[in-house]
Protein backbone atom coordinates (compact mmCIF):
# COMPACT_ATOMS: atom_id res chain seq x y z
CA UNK A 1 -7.07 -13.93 -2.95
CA UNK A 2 -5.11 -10.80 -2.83
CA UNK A 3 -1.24 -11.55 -2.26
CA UNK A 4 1.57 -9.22 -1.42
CA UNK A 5 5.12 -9.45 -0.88
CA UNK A 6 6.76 -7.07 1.62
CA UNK A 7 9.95 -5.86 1.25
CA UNK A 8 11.45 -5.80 4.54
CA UNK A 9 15.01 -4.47 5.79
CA UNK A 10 14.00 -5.06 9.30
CA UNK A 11 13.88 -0.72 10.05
CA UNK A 12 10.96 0.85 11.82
CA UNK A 13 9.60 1.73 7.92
CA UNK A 14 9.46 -1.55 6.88
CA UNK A 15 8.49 -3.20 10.40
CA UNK A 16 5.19 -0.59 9.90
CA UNK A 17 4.70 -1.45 6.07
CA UNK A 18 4.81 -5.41 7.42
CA UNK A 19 1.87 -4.57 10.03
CA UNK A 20 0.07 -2.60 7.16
CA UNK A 21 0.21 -5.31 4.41
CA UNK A 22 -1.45 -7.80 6.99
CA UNK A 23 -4.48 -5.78 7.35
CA UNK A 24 -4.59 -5.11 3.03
CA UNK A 25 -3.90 -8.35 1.91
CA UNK A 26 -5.37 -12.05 2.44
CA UNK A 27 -1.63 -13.49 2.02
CA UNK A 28 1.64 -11.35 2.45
CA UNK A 29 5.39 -12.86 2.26
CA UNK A 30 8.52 -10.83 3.03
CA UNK A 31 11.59 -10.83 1.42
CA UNK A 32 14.80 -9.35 3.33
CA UNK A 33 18.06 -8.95 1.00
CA UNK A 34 21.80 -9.65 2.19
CA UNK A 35 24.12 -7.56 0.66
CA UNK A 36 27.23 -7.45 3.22
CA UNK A 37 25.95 -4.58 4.93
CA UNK A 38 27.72 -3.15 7.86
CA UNK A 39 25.76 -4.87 10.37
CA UNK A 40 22.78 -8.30 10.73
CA UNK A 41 20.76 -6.66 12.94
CA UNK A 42 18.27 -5.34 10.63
CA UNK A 43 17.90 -9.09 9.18
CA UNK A 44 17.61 -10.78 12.81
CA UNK A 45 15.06 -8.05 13.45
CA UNK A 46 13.16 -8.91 9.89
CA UNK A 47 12.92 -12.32 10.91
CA UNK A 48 11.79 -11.40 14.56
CA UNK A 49 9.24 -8.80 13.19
CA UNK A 50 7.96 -11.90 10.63
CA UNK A 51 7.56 -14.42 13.67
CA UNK A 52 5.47 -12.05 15.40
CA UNK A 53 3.55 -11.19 11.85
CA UNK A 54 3.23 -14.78 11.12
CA UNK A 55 4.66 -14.01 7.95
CA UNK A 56 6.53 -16.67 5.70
CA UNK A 57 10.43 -15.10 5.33
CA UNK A 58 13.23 -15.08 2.87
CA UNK A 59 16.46 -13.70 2.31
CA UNK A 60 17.60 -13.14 -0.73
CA UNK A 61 21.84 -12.65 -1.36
CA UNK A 62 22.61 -9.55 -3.42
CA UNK A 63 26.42 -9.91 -4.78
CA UNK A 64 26.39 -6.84 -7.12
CA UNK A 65 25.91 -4.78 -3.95
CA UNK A 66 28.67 -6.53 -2.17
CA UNK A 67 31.74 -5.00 -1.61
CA UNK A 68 30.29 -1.02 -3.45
CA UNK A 69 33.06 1.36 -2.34
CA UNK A 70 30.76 4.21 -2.87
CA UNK A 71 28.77 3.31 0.51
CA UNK A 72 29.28 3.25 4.36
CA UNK A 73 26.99 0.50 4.60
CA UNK A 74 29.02 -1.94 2.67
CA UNK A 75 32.15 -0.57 3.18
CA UNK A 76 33.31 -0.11 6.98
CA UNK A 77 36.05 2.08 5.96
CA UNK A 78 33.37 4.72 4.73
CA UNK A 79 31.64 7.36 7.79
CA UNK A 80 28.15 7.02 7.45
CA UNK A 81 27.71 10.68 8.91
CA UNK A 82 28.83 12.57 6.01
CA UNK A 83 27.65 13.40 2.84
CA UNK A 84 29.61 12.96 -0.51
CA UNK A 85 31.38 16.15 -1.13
CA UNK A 86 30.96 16.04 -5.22
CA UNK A 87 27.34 14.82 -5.10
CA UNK A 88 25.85 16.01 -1.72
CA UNK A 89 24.22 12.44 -1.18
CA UNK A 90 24.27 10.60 2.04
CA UNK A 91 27.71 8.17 2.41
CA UNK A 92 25.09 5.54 3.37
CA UNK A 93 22.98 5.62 0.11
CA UNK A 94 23.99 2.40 -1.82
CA UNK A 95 23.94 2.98 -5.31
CA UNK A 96 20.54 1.31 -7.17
CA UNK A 97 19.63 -0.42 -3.98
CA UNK A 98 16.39 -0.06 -4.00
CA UNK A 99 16.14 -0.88 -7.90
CA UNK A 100 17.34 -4.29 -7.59
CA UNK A 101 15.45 -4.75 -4.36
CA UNK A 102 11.96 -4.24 -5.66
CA UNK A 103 13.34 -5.54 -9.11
CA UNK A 104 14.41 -8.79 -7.56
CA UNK A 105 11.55 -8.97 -5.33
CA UNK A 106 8.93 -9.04 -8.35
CA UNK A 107 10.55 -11.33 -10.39
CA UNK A 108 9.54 -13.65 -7.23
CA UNK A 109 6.22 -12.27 -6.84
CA UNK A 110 5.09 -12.33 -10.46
CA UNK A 111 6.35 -16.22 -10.74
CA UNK A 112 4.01 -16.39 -7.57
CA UNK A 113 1.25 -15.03 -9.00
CA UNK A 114 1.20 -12.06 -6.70
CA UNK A 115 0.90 -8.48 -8.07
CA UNK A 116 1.65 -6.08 -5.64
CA UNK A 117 4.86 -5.38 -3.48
CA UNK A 118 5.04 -3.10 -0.30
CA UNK A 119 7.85 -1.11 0.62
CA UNK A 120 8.47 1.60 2.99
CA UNK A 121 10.14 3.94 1.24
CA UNK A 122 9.52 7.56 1.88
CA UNK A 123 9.99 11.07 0.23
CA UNK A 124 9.06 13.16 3.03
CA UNK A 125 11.53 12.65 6.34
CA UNK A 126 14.05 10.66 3.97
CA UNK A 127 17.70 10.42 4.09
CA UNK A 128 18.17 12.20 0.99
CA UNK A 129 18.05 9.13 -0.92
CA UNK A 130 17.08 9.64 -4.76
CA UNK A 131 15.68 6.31 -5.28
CA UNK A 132 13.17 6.60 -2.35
CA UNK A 133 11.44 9.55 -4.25
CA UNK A 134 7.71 8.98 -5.50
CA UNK A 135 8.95 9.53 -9.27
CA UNK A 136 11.34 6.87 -8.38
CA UNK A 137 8.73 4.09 -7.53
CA UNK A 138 6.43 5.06 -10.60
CA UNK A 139 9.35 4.72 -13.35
CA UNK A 140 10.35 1.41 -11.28
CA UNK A 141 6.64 -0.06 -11.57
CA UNK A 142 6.17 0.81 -15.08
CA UNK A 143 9.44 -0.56 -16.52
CA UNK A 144 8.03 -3.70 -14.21
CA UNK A 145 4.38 -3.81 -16.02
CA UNK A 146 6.36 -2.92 -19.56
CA UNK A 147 8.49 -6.35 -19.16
CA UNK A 148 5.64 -8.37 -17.89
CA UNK A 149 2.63 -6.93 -19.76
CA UNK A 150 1.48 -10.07 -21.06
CA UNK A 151 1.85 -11.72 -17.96
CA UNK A 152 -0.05 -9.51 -15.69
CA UNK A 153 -2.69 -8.50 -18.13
CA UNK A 154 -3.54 -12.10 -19.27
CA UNK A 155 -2.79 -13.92 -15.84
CA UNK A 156 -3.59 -11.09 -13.42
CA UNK A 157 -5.93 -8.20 -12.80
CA UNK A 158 -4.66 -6.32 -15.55
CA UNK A 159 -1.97 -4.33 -13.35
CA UNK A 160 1.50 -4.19 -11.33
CA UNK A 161 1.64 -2.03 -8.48
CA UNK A 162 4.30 -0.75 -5.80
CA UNK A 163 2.63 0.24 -2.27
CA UNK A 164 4.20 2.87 -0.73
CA UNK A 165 2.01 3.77 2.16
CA UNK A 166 4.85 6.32 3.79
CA UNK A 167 5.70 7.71 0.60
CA UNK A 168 4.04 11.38 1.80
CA UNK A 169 4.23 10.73 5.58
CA UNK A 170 6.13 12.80 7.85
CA UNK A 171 8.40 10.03 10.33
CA UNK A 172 6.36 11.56 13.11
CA UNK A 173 3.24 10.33 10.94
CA UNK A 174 4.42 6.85 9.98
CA UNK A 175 4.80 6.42 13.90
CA UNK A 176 0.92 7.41 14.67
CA UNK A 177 0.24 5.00 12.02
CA UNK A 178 2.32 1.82 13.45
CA UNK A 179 0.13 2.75 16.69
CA UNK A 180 -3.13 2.72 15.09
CA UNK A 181 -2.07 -0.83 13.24
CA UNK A 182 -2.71 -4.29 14.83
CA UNK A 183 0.69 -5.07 16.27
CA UNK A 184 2.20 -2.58 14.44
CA UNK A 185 4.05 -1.04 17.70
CA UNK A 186 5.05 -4.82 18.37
CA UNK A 187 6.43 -4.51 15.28
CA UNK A 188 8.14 -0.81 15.16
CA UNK A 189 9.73 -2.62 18.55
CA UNK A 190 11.33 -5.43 17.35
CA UNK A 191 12.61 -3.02 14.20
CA UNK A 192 16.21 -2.13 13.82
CA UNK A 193 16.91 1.76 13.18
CA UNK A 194 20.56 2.50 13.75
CA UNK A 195 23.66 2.46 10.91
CA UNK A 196 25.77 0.72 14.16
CA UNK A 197 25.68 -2.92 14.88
CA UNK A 198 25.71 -2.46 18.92
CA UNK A 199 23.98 -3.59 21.57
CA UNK A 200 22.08 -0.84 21.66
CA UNK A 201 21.39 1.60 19.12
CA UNK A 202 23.94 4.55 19.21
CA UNK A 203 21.33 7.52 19.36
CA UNK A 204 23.74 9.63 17.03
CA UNK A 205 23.84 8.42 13.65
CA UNK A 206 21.62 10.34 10.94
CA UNK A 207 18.98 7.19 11.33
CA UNK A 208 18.82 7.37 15.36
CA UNK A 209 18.62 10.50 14.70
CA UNK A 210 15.10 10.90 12.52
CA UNK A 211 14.12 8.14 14.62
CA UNK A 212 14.52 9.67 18.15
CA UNK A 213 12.53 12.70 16.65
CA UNK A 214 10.51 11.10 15.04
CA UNK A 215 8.95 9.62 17.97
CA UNK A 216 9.36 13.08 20.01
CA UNK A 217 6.76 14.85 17.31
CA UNK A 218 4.42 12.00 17.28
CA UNK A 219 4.53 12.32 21.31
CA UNK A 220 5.07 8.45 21.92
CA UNK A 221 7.56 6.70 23.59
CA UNK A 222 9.79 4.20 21.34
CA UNK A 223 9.00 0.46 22.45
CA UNK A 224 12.61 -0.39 21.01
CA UNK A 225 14.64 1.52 24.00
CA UNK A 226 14.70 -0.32 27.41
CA UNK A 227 13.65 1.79 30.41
């Protein structure tokens, strides 16, 4: 039986990776992360996107990213609409975020006997993110396989891997592909997009943003906005 673990913020990436993983896998799990970010609403969407998935969730507590005062998403004092001046990076990238998430994520899926995660990160319409960059991903799986070699080659089929079925997809793309999934729309509309914890999302933020034309290239209307 082929198991995978999805890592799952809850965004429109991760809502489509979900919907992917069920039609690759026999059993898939996802795993959401609390770090004190600047708003729940990606996590209430994760767990509304699993419940439609039928997908067994958990969320995981993060402390070293608590309280980073080199991020806008863990520090409400911080715009998330700028860049960094010295570095030119986004002021919403979170410093080795996305190491510890996939990391964390198989530690839990090797002690499961499972051997592949999903994530939805993306090199091609990214933020400007450096850990969401394909050479990213392959030094993160291999330092995974190096630590667990025994493990995986004695116990599993002899390898480690990190799915990244966005990695080289436009956001215009990744949409056509959520539409072409089994409830992967249902999915993209439960999915939480925007840096903002409002009611609704704010439509101005760099995520809203790629979002909003995202869905204008790929010529279909966004199931997440009402009317």
């Amino acid at each position: 039986m082929k198991k995978a673990i999805v890592v799952l913020s809850g965004g429109q990436d991760s809502a489509t990776c979900a919907a992917w993983a069920k039609t690759m896998f026999d059993e898939v799990k996802a795993v959401s992360f609390n770090y004190n970010q600047r708003h729940s609403k990606e996590l209430e969407s994760a767990k509304k996107i699993c419940d439609l998935l039928g997908i067994e969730h958990q969320i995981l507590d993060l402390p070293a990213l608590m309280g980073n005062k080199k991020s806008g998403l863990t520090d409400p004092s911080i715009s998330v609409n700028e860049a960094d001046a010295k570095t030119g990076l986004p002021k919403s990238f979170v410093p080795g975020r996305n190491l510890l998430f996939l990391n964390t994520v198989a530690a839990l899926a090797l002690s499961e006997g499972s051997f592949d995660i999903v994530t939805g990160v993306c090199q091609t319409d990214y933020s400007g993110y450096p850990d969401c960059r394909r050479h990213t991903i392959d030094h993160i799986e291999a330092s995974i396989f190096c630590g667990n070699e025994e493990l995986i080659t004695k116990d599993g089929p002899g390898y480690f891997h990190i799915h990244t079925p966005l990695m080289y997809l436009t956001k215009a793309e990744s949409i056509t592909l959520a539409s072409r999934l089994p409830q992967g729309m249902d999915a993209v509309a439960l999915s939480w997009t925007c840096y903002e914890g409002g009611e609704e999302p704010c439509g101005v933020c760099p995520a809203c943003d790629l979002r909003i034309k995202g869905f204008a290239e790929a010529g279909i209307k966004d199931p997440a906005l009402k009317g």
